[in-house]
Protein backbone atom coordinates (compact mmCIF):
# COMPACT_ATOMS: atom_id res chain seq x y z
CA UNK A 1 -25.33 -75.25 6.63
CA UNK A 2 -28.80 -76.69 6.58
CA UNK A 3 -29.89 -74.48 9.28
CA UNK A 4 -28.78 -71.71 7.38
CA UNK A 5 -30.10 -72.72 4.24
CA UNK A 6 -33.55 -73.30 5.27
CA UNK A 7 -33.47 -69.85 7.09
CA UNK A 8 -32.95 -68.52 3.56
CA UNK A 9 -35.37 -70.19 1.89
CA UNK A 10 -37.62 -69.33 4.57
CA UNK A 11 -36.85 -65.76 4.24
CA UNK A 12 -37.71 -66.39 0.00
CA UNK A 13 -40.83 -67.66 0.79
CA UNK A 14 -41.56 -64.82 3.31
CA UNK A 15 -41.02 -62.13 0.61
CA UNK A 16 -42.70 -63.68 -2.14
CA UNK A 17 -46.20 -64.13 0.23
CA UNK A 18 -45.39 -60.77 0.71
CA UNK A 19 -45.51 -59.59 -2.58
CA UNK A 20 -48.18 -61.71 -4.16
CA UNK A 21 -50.85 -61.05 -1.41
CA UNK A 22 -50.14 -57.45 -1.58
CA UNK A 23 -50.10 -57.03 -4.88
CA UNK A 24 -53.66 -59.00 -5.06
CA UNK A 25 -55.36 -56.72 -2.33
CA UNK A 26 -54.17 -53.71 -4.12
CA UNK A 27 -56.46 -55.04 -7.58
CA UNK A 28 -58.80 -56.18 -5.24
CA UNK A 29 -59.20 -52.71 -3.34
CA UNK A 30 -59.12 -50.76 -6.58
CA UNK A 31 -61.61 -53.08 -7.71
CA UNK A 32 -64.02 -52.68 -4.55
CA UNK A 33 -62.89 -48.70 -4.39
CA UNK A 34 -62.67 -47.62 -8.11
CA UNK A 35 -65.31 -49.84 -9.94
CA UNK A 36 -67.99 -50.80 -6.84
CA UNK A 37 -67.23 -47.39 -5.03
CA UNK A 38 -66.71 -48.26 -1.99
CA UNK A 39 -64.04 -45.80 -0.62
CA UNK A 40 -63.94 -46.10 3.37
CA UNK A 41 -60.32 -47.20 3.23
CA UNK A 42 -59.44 -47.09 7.20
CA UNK A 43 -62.72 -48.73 8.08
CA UNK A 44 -61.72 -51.77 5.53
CA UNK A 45 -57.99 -51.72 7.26
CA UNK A 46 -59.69 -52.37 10.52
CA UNK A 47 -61.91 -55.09 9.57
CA UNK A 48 -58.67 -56.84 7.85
CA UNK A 49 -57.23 -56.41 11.52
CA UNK A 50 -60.24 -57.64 13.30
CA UNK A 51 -60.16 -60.83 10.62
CA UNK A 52 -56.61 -61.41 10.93
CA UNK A 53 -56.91 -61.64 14.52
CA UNK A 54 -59.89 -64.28 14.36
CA UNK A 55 -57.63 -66.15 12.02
CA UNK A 56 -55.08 -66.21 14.02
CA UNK A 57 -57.05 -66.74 17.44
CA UNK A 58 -58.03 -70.26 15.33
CA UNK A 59 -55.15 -71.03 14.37
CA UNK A 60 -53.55 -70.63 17.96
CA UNK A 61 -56.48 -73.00 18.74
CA UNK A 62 -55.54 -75.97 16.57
CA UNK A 63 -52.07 -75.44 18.02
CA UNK A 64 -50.02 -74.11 14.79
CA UNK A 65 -48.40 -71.70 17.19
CA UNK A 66 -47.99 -71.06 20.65
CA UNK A 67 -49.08 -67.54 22.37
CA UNK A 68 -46.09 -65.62 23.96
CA UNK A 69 -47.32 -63.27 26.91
CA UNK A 70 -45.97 -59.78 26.00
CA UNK A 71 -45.83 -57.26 28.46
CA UNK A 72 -49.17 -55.29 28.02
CA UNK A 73 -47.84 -51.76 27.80
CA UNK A 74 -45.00 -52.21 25.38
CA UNK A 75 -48.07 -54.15 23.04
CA UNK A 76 -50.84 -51.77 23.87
CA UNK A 77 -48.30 -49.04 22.92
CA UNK A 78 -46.71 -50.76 19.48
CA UNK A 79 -50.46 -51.51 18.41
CA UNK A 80 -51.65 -47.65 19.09
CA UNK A 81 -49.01 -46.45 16.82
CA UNK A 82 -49.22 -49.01 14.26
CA UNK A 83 -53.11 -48.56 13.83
CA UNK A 84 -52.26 -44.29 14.19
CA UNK A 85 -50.08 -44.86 11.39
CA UNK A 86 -52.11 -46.51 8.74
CA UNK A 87 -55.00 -43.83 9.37
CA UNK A 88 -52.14 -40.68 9.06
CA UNK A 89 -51.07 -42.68 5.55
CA UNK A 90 -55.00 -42.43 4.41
CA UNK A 91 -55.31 -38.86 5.97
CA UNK A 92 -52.62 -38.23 3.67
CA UNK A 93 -53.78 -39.48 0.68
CA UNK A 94 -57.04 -37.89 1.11
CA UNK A 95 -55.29 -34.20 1.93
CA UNK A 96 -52.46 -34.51 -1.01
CA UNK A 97 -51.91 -35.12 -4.33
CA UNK A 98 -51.16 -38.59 -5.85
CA UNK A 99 -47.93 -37.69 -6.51
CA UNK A 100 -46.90 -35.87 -3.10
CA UNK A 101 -48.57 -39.24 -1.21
CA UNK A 102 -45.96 -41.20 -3.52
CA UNK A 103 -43.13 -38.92 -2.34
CA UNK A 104 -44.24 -39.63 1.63
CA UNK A 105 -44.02 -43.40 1.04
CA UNK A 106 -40.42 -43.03 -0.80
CA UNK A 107 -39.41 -40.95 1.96
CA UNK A 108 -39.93 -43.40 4.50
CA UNK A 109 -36.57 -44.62 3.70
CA UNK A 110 -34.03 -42.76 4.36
CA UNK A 111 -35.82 -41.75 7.19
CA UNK A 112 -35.89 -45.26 8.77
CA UNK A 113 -31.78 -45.65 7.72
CA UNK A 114 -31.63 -41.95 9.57
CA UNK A 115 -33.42 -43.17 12.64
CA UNK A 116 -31.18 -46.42 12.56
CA UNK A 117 -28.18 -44.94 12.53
CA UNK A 118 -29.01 -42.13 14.98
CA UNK A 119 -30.41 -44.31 17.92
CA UNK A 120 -29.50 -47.97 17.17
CA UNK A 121 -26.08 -47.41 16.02
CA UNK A 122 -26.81 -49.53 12.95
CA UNK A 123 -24.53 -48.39 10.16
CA UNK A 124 -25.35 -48.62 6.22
CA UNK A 125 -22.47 -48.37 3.36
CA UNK A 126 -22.01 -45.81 0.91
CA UNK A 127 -23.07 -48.93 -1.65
CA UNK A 128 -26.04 -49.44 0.33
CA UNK A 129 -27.18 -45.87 0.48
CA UNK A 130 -25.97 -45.23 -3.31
CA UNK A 131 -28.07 -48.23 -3.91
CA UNK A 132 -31.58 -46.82 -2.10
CA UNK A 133 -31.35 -43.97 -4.16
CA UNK A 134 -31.20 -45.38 -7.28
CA UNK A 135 -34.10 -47.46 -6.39
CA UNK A 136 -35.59 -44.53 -5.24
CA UNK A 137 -34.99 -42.55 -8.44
CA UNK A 138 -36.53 -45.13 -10.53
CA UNK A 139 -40.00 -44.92 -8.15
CA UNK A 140 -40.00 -41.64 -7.95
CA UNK A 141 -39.89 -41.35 -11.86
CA UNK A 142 -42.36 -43.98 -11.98
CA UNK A 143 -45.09 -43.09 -9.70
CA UNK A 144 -44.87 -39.46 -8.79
CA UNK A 145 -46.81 -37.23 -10.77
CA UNK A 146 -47.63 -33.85 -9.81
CA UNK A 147 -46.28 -32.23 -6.42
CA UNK A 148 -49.27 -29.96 -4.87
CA UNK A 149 -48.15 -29.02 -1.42
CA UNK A 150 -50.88 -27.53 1.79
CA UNK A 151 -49.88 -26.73 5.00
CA UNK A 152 -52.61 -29.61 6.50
CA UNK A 153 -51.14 -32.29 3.83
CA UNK A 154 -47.82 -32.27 4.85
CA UNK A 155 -48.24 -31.79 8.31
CA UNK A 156 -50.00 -35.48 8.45
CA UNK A 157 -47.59 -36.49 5.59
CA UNK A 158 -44.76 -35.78 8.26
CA UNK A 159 -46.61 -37.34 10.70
CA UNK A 160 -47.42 -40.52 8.69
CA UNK A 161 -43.60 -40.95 7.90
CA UNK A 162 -42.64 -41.09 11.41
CA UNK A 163 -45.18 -42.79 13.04
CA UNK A 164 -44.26 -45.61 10.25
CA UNK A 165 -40.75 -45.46 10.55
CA UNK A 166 -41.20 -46.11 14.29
CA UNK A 167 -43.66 -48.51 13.92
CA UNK A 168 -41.50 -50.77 11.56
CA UNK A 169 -38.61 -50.56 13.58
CA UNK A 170 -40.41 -51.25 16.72
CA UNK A 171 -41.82 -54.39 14.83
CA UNK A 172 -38.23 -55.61 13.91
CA UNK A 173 -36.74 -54.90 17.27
CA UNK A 174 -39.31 -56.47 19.62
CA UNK A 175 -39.44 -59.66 17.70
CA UNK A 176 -35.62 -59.66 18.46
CA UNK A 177 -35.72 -58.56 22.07
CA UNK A 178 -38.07 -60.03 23.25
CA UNK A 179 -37.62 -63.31 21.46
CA UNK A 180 -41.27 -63.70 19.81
CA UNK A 181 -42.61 -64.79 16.46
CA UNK A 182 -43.99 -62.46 14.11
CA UNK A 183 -46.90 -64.85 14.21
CA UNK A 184 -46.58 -64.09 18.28
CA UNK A 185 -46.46 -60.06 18.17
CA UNK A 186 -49.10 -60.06 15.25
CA UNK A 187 -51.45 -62.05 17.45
CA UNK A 188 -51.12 -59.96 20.41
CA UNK A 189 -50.96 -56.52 18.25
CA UNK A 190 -53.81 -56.68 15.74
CA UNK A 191 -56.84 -55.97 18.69
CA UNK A 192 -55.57 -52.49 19.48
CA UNK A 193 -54.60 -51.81 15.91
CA UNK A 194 -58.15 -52.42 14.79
CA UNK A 195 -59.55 -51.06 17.88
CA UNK A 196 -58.48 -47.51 17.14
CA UNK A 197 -58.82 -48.05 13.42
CA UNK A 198 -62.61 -48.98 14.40
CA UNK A 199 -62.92 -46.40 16.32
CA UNK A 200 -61.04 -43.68 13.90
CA UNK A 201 -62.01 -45.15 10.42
CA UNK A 202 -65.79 -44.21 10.03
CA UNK A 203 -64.60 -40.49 10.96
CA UNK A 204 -61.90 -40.62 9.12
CA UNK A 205 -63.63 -41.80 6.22
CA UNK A 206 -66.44 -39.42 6.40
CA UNK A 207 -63.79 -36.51 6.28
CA UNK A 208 -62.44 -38.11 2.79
CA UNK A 209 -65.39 -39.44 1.14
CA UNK A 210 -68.35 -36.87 2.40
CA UNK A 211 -69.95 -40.17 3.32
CA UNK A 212 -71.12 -42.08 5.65
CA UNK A 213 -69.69 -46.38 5.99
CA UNK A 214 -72.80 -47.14 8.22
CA UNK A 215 -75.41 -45.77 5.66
CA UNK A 216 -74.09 -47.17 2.66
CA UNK A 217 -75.81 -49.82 1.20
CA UNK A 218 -73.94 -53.21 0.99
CA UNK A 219 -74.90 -55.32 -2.22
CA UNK A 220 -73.72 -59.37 -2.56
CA UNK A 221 -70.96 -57.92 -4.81
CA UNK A 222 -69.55 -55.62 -2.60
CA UNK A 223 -69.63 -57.66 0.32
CA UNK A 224 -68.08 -60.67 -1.44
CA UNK A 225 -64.98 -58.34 -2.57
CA UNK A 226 -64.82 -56.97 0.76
CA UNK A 227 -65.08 -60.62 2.02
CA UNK A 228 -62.34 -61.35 -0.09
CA UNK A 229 -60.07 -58.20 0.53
CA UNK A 230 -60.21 -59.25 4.40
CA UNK A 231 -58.66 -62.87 3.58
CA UNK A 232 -55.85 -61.32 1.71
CA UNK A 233 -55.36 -59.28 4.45
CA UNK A 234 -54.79 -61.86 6.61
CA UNK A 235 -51.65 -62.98 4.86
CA UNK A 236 -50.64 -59.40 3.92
CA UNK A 237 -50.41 -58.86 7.79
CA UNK A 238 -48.83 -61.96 8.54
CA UNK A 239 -46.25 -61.55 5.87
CA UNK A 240 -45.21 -57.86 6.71
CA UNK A 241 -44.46 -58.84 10.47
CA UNK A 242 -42.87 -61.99 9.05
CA UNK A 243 -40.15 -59.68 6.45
CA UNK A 244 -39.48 -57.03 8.55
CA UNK A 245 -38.60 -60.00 12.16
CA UNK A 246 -36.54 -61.80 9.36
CA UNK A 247 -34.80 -58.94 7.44
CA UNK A 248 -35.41 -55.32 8.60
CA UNK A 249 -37.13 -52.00 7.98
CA UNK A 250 -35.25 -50.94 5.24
CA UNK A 251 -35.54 -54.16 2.92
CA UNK A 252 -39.28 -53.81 3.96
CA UNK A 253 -39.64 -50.93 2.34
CA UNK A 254 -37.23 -51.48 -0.78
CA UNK A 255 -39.85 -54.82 -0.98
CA UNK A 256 -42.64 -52.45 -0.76
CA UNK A 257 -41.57 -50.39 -3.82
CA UNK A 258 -41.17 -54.02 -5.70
CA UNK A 259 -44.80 -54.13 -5.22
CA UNK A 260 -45.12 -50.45 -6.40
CA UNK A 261 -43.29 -51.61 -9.53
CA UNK A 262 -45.58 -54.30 -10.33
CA UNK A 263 -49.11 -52.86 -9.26
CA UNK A 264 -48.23 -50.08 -11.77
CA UNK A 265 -47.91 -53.30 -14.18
CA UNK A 266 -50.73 -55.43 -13.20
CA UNK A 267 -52.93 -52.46 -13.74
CA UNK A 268 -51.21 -51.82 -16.84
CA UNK A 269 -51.72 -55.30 -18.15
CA UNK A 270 -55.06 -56.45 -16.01
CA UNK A 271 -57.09 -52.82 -15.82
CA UNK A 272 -55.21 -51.01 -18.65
CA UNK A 273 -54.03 -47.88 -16.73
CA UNK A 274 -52.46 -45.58 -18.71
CA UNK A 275 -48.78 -46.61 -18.60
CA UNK A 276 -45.79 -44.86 -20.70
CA UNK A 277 -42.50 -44.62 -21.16
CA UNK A 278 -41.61 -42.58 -18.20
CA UNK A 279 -43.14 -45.37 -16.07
CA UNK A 280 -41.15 -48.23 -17.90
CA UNK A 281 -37.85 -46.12 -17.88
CA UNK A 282 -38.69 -45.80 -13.66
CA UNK A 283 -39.57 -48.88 -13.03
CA UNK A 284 -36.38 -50.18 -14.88
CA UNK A 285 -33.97 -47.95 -12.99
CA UNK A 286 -36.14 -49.32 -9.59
CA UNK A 287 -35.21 -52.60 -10.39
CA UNK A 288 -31.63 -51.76 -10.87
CA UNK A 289 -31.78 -50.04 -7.62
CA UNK A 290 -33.19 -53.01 -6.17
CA UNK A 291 -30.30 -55.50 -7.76
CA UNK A 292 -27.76 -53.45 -6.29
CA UNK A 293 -29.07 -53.48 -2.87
CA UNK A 294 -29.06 -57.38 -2.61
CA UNK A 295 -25.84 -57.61 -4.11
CA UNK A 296 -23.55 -55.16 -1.68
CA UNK A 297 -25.55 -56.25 1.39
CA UNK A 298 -25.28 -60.16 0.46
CA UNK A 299 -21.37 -59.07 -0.21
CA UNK A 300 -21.55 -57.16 2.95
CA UNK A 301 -23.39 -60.24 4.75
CA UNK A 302 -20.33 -63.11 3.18
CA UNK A 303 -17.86 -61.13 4.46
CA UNK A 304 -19.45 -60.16 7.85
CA UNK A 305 -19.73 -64.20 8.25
CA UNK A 306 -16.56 -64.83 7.60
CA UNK A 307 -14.90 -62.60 10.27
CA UNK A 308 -17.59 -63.31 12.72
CA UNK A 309 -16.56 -66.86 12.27
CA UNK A 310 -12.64 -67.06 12.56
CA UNK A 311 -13.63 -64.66 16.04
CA UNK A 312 -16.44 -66.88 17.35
CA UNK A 313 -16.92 -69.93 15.41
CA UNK A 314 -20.33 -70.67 18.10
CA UNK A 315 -21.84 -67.44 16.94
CA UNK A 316 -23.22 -65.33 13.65
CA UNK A 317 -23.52 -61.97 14.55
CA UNK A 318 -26.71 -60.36 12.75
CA UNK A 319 -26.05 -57.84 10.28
CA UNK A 320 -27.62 -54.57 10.44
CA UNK A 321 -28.86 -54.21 6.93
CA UNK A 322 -30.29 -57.82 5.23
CA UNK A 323 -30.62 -58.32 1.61
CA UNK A 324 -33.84 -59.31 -0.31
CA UNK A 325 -32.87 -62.96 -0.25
CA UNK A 326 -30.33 -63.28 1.89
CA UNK A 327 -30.19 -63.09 5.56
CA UNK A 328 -29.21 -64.41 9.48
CA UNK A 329 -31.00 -66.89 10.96
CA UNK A 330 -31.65 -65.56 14.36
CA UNK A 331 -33.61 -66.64 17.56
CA UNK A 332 -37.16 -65.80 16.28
CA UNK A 333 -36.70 -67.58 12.94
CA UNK A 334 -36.92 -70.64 15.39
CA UNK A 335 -40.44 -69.74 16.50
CA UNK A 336 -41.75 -68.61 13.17
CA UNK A 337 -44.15 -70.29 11.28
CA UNK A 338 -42.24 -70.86 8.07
């Protein structure tokens, strides 16, 4: 029982770092993007990677984790796609609309519980699934706009989906597998993801902006907010490979769209966006979306337990889909930092 309760409260205090340092970079980005204008989003992404990866190099230095060899192509590989990804999501923002980007990220989703299902024979319950799409109703009525499709736009918007669907299930299953840490895979990830971000950002970039990252001119301002956005970063990457190794893809992403939720009401409150009642009636329905979902999966998760139990009292079998604050302690929690 104490094992299991401080796996939850582990998994609480996962989700809310999560949350609150995402939620921060996103002011601070708009901030540094919007007001100071600078707009070279992938080049930014890789210098959070390259930062995160110092931080964590010192930290593995004054021994607050341990380094786990991982096989070099199956980490080479996972940090390709994983960098690929995030510069397909900014391709896509540049070639769509606001509102078509915001129906990519919802549709990330049911793609990952279609993936699931089809080759890791997880299986999700009507509830579940009746669940995801109310919380996906409410952020769809919340954040999507206007819907302007192009043939170049939703090629990479396809693109983006899968390579991110792929790349958080990869994340969840190798942790597993292979026995590591988030801490552990993030470590031994983040070079190659900000490698080819590095090396893809500035043209990338340029495409988007017209501009050039190299010839811009850097005041104190904008370096201190960039400065600043790359610290965040470092827990924002920590704290995604942290959720996803604890829970899984899906509650990942329902978390994500928490954060959707309440960037469209820090910017309400803090940068006072225009916000009306269509976004408070959608981000009402999202968080009844998001209620339901914990409640049939921690349901699901009691009486998974119980029959796991009276069959094999040494062992918990891990349930496929994990609820915002309620989950399995499992061989990686072990190794984890929290």
């Amino acid at each position: 029982m104490g094992e299991m309760s401080g796996f939850q409260l582990g998994v609480v205090g996962a989700l809310f770092l999560s949350v609150a340092s995402s939620v921060s970079i996103v002011i601070c980005n708009k901030a540094l993007m919007s007001n100071l204008g600078f707009q070279f989003a992938t080049t930014l992404t890789s210098w959070h990677l390259m930062v995160t990866y110092c931080s964590l190099h010192v930290a593995l230095r004054l021994n607050f984790f341990e380094s786990k060899p991982i096989e070099m192509k199956t980490v080479f590989l996972f940090g390709i796609l994983n960098g690929i990804s995030i510069g397909l999501l900014n391709l896509s923002l540049g070639f769509n609309s606001i509102g078509f980007y915001q129906m990519t990220k919802l549709a990330i989703i049911p793609f990952t519980v279609l993936l699931e299902t089809l080759f890791l024979g997880k299986q999700f319950s009507q509830k579940i699934k009746f669940s995801l799409s109310i919380l996906l109703l409410g952020v769809g009525i919340a954040s999507v706009t206007d819907l302007q499709l192009n043939f170049v736009g939703t090629i990479l918007s396809l693109l983006a989906i899968v390579t991110t669907c792929v790349g958080q299930i990869l994340t969840n299953t190798i942790q597993k597998r292979l026995n590591v840490s988030s801490t552990q895979l993030l470590y031994q990830s983040a070079p190659y993801q900000a490698a080819i971000l590095f090396l893809t950002g500035p043209f990338v970039d340029q495409c988007l902006t017209k501009r050039n990252v190299f010839a811009y001119k850097y005041s104190p301002i904008i370096l201190g907010f960039i400065l600043l956005s790359c610290l965040i970063a470092v827990f924002v990457n920590f704290s995604t490979f942290l959720v996803i190794g604890k829970t899984s893809p899906v509650t990942y992403q329902v978390l994500g769209h928490l954060k959707t939720c309440l960037v469209l009401g820090f910017g309400y409150t803090l940068l006072h966006d225009p916000f009306t009642s269509r976004n408070i009636i959608g981000i009402l329905i999202a968080i009844v979306g998001m209620g339901l979902y914990s409640y049939f999966c921690t349901n699901d998760t009691k009486r998974k337990q119980i029959v796991d139990v009276s069959s094999f009292p040494s062992q918990i079998k891990e349930r496929d889909t994990t609820p915002l604050l309620t989950s399995h302690p499992d061989k990686e929690s072990k190794n984890s930092l929290v």
